[in-house]
N, C-alpha and C. Protein backbone atom coordinates (compact mmCIF):
# COMPACT_ATOMS: atom_id res chain seq x y z
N UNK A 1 -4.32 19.84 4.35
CA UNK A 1 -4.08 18.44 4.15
C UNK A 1 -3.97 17.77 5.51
N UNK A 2 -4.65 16.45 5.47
CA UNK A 2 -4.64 15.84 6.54
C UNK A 2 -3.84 14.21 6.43
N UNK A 3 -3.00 13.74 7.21
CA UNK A 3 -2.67 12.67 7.00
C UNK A 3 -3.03 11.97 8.88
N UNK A 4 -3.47 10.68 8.25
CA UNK A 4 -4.35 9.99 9.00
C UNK A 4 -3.96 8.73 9.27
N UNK A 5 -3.97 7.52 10.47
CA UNK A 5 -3.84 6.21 10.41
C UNK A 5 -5.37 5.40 10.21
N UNK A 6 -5.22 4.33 9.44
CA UNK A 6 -6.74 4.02 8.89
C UNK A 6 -6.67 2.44 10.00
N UNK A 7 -7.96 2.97 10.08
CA UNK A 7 -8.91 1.26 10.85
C UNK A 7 -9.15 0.87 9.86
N UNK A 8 -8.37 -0.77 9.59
CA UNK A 8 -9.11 -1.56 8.57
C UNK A 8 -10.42 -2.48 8.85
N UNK A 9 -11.16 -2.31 7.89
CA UNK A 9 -12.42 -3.51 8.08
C UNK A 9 -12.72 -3.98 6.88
N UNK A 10 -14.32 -4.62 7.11
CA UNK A 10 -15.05 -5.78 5.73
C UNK A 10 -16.05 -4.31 6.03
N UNK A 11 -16.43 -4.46 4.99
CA UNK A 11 -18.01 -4.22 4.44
C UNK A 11 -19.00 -5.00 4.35
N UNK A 12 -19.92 -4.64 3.82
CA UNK A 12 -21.08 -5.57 3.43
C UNK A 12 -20.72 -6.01 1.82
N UNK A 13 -19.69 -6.18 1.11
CA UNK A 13 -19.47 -6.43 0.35
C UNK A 13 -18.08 -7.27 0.44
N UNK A 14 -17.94 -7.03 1.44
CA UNK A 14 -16.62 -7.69 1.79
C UNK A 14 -15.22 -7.19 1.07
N UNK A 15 -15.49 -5.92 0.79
CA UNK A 15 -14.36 -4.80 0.50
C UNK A 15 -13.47 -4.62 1.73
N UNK A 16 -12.04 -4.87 1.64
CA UNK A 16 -11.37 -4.10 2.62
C UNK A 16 -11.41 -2.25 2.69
N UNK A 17 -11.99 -2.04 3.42
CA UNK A 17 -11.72 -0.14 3.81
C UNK A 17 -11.52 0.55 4.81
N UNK A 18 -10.91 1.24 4.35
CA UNK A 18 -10.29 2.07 5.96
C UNK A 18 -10.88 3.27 6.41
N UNK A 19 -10.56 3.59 7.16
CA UNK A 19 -11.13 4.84 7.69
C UNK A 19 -10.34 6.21 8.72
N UNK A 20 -10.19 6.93 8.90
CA UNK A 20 -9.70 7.56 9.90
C UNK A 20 -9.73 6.94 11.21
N UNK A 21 -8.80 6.66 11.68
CA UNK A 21 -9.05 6.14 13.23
C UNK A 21 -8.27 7.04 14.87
N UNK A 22 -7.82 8.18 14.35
CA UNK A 22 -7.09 8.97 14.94
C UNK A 22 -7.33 10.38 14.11
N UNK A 23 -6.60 11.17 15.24
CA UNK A 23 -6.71 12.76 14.72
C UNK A 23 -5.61 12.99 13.54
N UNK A 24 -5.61 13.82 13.30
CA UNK A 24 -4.37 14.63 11.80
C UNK A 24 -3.47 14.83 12.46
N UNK A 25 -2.52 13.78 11.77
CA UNK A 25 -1.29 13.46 12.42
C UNK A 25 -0.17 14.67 11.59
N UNK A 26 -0.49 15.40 11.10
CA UNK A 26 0.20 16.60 10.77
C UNK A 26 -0.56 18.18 11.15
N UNK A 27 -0.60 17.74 12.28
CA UNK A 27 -1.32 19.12 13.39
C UNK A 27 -0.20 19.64 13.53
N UNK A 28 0.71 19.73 13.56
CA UNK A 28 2.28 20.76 13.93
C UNK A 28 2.80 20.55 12.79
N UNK A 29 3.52 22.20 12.86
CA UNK A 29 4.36 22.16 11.34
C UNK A 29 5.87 22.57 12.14
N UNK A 30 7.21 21.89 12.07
CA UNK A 30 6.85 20.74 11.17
C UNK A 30 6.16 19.44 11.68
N UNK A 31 5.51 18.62 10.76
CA UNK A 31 4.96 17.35 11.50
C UNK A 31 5.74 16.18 11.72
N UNK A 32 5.89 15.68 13.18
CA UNK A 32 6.52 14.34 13.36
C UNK A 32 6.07 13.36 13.43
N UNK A 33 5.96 12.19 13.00
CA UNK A 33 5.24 11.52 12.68
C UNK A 33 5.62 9.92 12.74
N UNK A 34 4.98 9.16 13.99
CA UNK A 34 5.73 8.29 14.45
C UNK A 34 4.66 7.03 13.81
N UNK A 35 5.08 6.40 13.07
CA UNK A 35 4.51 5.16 12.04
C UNK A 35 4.90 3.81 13.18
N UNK A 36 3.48 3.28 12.95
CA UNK A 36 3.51 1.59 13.75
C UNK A 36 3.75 0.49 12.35
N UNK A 37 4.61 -0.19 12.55
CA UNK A 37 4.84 -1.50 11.53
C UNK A 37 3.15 -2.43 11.52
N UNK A 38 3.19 -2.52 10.33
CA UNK A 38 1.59 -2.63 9.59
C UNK A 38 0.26 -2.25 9.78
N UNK A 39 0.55 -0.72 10.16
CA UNK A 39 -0.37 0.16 10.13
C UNK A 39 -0.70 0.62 8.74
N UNK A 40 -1.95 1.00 8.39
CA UNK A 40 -1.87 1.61 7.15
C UNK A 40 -2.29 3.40 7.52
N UNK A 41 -1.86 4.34 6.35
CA UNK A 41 -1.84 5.47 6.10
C UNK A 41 -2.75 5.88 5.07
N UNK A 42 -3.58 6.84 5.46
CA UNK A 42 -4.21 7.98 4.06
C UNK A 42 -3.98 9.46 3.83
N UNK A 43 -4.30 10.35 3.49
CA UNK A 43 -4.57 11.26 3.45
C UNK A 43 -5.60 11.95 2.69
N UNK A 44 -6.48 13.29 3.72
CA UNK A 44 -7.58 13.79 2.98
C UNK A 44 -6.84 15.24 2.97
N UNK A 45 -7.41 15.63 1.52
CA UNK A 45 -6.76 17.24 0.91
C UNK A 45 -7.88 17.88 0.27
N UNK A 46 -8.23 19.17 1.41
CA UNK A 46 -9.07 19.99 1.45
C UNK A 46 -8.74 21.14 0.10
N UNK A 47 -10.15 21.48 -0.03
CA UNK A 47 -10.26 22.76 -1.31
C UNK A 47 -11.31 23.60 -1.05
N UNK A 48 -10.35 24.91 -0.02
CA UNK A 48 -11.66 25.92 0.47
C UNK A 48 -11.36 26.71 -0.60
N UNK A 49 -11.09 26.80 -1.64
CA UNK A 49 -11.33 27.89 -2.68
C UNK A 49 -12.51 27.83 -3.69
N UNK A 50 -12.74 28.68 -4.80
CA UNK A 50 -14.00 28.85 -5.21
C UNK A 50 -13.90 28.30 -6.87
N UNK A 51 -12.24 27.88 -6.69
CA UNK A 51 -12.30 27.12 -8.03
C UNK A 51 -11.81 25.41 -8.07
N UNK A 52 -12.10 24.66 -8.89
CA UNK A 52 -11.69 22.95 -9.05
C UNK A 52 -10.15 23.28 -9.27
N UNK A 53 -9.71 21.87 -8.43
CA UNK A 53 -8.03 21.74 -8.34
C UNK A 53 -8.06 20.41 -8.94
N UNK A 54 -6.51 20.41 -9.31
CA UNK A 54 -6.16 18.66 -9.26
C UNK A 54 -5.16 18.67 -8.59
N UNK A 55 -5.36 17.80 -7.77
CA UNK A 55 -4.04 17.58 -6.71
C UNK A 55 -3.03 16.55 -7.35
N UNK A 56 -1.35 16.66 -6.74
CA UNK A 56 -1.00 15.98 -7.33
C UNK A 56 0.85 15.48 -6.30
N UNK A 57 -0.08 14.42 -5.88
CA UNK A 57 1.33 14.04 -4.63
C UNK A 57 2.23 13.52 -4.58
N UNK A 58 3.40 13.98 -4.37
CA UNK A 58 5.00 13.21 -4.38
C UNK A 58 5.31 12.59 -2.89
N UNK A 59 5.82 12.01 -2.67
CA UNK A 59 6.82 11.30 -1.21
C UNK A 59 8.60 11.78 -1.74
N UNK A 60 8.79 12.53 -1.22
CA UNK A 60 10.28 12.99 -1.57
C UNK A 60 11.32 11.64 -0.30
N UNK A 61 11.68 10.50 -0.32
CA UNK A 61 12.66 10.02 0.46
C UNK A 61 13.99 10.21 0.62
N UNK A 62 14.82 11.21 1.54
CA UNK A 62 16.21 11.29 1.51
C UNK A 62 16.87 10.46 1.73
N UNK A 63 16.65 9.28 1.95
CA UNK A 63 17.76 7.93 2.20
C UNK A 63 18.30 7.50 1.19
N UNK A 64 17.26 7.61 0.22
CA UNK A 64 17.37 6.68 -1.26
C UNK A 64 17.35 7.95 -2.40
N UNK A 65 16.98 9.11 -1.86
CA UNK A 65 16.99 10.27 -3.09
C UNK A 65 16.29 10.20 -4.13
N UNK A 66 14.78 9.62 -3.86
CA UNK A 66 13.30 8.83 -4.30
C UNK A 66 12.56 9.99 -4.50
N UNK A 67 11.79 9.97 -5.49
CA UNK A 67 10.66 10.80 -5.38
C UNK A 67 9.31 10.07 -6.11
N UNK A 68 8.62 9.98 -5.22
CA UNK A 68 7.44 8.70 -5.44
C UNK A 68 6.30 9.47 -5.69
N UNK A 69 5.76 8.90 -6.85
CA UNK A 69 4.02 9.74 -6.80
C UNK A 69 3.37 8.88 -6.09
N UNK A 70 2.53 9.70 -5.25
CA UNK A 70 1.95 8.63 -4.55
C UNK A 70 0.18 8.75 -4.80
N UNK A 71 -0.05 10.20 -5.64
CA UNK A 71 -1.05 10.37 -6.30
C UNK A 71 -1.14 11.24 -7.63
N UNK A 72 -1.72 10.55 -8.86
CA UNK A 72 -1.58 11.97 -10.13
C UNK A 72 -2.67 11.74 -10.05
N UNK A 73 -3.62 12.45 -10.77
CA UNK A 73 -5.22 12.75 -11.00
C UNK A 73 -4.83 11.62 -12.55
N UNK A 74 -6.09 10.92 -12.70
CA UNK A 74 -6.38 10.41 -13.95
C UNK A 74 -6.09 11.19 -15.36
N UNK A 75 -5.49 10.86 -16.08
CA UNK A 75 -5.26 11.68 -17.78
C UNK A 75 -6.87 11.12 -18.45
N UNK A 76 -7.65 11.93 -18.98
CA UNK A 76 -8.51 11.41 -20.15
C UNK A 76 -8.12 11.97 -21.84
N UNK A 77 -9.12 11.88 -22.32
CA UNK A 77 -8.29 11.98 -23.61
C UNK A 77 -8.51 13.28 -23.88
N UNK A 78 -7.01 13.42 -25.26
CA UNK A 78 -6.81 14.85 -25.75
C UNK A 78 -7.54 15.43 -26.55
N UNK A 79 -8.33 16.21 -25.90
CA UNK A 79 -8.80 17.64 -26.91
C UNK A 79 -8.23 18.93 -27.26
N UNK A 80 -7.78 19.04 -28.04
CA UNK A 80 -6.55 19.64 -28.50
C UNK A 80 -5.40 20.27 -27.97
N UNK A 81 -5.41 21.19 -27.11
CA UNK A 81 -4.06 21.28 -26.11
C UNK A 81 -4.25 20.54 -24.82
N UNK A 82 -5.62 20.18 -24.02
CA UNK A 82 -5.74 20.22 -23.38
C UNK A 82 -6.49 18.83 -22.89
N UNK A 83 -6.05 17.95 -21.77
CA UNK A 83 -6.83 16.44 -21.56
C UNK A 83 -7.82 17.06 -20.54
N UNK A 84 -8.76 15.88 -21.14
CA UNK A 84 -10.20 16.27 -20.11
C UNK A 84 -10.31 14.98 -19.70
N UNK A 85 -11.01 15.25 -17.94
CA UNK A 85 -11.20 14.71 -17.13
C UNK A 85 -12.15 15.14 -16.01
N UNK A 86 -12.32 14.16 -15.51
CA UNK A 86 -13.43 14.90 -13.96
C UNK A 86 -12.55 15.72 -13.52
N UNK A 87 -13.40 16.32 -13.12
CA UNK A 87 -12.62 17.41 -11.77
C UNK A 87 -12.53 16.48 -10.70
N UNK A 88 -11.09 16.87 -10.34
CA UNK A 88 -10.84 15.94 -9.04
C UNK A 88 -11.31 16.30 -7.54
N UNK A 89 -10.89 17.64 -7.44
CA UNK A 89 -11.10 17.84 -6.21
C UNK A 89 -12.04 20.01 -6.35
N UNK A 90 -13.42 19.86 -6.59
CA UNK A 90 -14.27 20.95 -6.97
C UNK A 90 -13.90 21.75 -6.06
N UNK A 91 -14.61 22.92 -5.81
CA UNK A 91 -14.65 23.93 -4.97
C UNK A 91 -15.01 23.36 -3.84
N UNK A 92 -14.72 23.96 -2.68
CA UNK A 92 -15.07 24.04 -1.40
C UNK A 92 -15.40 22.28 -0.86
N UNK A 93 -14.68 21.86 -0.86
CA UNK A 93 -14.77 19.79 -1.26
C UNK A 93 -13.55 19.54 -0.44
N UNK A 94 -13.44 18.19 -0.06
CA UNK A 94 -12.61 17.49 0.14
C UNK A 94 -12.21 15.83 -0.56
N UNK A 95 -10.93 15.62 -0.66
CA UNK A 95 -10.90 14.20 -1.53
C UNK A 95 -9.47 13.77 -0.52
N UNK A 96 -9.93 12.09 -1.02
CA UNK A 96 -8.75 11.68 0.51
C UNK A 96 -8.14 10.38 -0.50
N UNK A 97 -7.02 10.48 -0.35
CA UNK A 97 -5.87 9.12 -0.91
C UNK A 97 -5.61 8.43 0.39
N UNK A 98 -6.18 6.74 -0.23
CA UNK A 98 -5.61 5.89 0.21
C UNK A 98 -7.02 5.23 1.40
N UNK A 99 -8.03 6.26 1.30
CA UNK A 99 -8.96 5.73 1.79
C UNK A 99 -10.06 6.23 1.58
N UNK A 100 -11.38 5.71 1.41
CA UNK A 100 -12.61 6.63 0.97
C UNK A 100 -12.86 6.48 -0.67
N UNK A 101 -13.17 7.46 -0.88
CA UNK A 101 -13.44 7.47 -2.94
C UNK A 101 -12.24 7.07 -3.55
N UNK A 102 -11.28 7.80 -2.80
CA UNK A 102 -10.02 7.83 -3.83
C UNK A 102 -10.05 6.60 -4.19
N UNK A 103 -9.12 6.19 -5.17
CA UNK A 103 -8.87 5.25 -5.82
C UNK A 103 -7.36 4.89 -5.64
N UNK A 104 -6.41 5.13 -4.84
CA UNK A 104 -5.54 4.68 -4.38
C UNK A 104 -5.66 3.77 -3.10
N UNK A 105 -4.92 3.17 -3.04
CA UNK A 105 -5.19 1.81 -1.93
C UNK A 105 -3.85 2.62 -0.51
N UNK A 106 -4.39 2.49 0.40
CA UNK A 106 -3.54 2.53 1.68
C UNK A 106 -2.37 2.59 2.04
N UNK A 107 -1.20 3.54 2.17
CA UNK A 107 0.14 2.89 2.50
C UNK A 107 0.53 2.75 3.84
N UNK A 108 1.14 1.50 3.86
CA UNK A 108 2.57 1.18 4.68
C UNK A 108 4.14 1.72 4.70
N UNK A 109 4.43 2.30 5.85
CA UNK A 109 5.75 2.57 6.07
C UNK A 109 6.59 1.28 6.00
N UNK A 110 7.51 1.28 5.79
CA UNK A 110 8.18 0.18 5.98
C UNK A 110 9.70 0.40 6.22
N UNK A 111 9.99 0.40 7.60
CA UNK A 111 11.46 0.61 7.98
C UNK A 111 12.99 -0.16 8.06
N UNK A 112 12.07 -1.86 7.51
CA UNK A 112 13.50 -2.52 7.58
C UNK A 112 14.87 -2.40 8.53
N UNK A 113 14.13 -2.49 9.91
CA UNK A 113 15.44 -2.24 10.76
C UNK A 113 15.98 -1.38 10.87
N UNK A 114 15.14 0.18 10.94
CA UNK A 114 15.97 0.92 11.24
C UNK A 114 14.96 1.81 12.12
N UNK A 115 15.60 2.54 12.94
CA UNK A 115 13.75 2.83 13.98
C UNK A 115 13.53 4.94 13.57
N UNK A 116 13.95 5.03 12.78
CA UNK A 116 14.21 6.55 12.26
C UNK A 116 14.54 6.54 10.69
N UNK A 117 13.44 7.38 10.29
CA UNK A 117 13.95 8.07 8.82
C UNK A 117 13.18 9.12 8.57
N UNK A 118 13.80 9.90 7.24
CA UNK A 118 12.68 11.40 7.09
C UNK A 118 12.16 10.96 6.04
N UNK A 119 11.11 11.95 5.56
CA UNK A 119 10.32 11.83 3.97
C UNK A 119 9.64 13.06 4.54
N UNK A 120 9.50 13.70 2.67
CA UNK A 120 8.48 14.84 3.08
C UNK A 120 7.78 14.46 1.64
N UNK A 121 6.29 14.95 1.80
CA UNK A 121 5.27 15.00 1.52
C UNK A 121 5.72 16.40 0.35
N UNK A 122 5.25 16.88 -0.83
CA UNK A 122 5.14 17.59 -1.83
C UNK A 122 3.83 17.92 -2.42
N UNK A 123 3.39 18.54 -2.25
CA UNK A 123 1.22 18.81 -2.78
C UNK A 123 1.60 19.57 -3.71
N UNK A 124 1.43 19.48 -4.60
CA UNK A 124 1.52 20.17 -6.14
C UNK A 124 -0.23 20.34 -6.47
N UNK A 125 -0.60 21.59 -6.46
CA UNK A 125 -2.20 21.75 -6.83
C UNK A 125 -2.17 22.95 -8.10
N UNK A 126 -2.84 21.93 -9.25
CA UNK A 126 -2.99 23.05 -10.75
C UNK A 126 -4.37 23.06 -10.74
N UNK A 127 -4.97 24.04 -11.78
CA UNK A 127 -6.13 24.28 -12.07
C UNK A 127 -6.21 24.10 -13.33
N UNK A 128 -5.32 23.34 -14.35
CA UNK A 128 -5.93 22.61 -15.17
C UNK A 128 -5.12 21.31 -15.12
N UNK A 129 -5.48 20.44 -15.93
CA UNK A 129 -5.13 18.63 -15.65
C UNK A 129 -3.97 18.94 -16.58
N UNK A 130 -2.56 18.87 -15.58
CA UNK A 130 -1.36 18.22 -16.46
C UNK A 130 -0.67 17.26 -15.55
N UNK A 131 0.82 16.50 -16.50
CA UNK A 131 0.92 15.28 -16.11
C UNK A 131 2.29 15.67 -15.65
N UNK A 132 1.95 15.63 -14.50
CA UNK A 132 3.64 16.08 -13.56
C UNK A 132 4.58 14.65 -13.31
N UNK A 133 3.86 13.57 -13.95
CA UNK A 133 4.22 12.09 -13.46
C UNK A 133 6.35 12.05 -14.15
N UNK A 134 6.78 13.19 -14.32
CA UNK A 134 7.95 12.91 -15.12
C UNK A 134 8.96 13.48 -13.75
N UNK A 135 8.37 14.12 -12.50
CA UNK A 135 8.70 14.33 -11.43
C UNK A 135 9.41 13.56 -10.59
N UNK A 136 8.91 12.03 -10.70
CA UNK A 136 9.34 10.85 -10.20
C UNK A 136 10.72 10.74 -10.62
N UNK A 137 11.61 10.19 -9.37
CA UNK A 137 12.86 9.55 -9.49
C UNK A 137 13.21 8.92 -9.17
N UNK A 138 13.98 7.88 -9.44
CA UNK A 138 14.37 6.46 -8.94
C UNK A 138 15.38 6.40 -8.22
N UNK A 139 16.13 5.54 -7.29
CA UNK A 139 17.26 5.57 -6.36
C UNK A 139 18.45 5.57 -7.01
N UNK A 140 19.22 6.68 -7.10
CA UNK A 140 20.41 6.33 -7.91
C UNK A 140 21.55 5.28 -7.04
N UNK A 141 20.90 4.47 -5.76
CA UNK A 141 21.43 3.84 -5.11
C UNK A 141 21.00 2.06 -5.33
N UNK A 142 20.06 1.81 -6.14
CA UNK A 142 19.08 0.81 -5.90
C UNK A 142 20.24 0.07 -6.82
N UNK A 143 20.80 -0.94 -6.34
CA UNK A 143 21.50 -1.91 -6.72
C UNK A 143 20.59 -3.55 -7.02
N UNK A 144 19.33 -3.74 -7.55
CA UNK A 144 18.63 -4.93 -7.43
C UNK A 144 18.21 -5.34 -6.74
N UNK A 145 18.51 -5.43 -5.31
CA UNK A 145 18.13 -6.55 -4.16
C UNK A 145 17.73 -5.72 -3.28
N UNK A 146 16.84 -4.87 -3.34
CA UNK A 146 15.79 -4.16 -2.36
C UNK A 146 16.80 -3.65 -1.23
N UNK A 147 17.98 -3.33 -1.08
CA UNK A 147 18.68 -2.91 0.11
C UNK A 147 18.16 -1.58 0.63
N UNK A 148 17.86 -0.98 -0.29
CA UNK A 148 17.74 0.86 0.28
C UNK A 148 16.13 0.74 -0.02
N UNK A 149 15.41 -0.05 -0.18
CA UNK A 149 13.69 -0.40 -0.36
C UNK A 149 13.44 -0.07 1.11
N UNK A 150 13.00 1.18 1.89
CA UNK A 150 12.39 1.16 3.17
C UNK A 150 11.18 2.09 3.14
N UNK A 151 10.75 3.08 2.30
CA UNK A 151 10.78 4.42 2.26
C UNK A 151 8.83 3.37 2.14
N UNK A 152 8.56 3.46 1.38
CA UNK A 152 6.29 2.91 1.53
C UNK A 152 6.07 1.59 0.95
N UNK A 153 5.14 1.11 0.98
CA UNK A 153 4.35 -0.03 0.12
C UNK A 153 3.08 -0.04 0.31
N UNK A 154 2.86 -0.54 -0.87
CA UNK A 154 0.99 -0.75 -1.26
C UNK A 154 0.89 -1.95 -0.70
N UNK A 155 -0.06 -1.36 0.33
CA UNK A 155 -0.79 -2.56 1.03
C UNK A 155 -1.75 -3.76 0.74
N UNK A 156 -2.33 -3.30 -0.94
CA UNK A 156 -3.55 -3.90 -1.59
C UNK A 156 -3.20 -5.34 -1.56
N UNK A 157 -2.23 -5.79 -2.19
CA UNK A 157 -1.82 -7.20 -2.43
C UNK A 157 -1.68 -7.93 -0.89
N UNK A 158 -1.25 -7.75 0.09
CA UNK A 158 -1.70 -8.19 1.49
C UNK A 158 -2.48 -8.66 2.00
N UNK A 159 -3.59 -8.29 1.60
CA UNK A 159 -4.83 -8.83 2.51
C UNK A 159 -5.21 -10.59 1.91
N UNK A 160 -5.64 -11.39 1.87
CA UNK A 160 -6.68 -12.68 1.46
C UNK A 160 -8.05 -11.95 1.65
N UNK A 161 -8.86 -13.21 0.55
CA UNK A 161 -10.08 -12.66 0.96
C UNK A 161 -10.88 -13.36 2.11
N UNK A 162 -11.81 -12.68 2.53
CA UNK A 162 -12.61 -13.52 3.79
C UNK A 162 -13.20 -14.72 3.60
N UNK A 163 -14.05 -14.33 2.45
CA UNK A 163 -14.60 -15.11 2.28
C UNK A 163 -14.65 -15.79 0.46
N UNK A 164 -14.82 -17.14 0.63
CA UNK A 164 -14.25 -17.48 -0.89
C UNK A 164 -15.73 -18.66 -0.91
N UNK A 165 -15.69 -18.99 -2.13
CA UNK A 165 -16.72 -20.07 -2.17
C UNK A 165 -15.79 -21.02 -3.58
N UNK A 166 -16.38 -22.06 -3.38
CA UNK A 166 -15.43 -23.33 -4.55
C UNK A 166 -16.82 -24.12 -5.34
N UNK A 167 -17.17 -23.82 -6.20
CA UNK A 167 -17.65 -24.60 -7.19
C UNK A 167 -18.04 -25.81 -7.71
């Protein structure tokens, strides 16, 4: 697994997308990992084995005692024990959250005044499609008013578009 800071740009469609713009910022284990305020984040998660995975990613936050999916593979529908779906991530392949195919949009750290915190990353990889989404936990601290809110955000809603036309 690689986690990455993304260069944002336009396309020829005028899609916002990112890209790798630096090396794998989890080259040392453990990885430290120093986040710039409105930078965005991805990650690509390799599959050198000879069978299809589904990956399936948590953000564990100890401040708030959070556990965030930050990726499940798509559910399709049930055929009798078992939901079918694409294969997410085939043999010998790579698939990347938050930038590229995936279908998750980019995250932001967000520290709210404080210049230090931990989070660890959780890769849960099955070889058939189940729904680990009951993993997630909420802040048993979150009192309404975003106080202990520091830990990511989806960047999607952020941007304007470039270009607009009026009728």
């Amino acid at each position: 697994m690689e986690f990455h800071e993304l260069e944002m740009s336009y396309n020829a469609e005028f899609d916002l997308i990112g890209s790798p713009s630096r090396r794998d910022m989890f080259e040392r284990d453990p990885a430290i990992i120093v986040v710039e305020k409105e930078k965005q984040y991805g990650l690509r998660i390799y599959n050198l084995s000879d069978i299809p995975l589904y990956p399936h990613l948590f953000y564990f936050d100890p401040s708030e005692l959070t556990i965030i999916p930050w990726y499940l593979p798509p559910t399709g529908a049930r055929s009798s024990n078992y939901l079918k779906t694409d294969i997410i991530l085939p043999p010998k392949s790579s698939f990347t959250i938050g930038y590229g195919e995936g279908s998750v949009d980019p995250w932001e750290f967000m520290l709210n005044g404080i210049t230090k915190d931990v989070g660890f990353f959780k890769l849960f990889v099955t070889t058939l499609l189940l729904d680990l989404g009951s993993i997630s936990q909420e802040s048993p601290y979150d009192d309404g008013n975003g106080a202990h809110n520091r830990s990511v955000g989806d960047v999607s809603a952020e941007f304007e578009p470039v270009l607009d036309s009026q009728d």
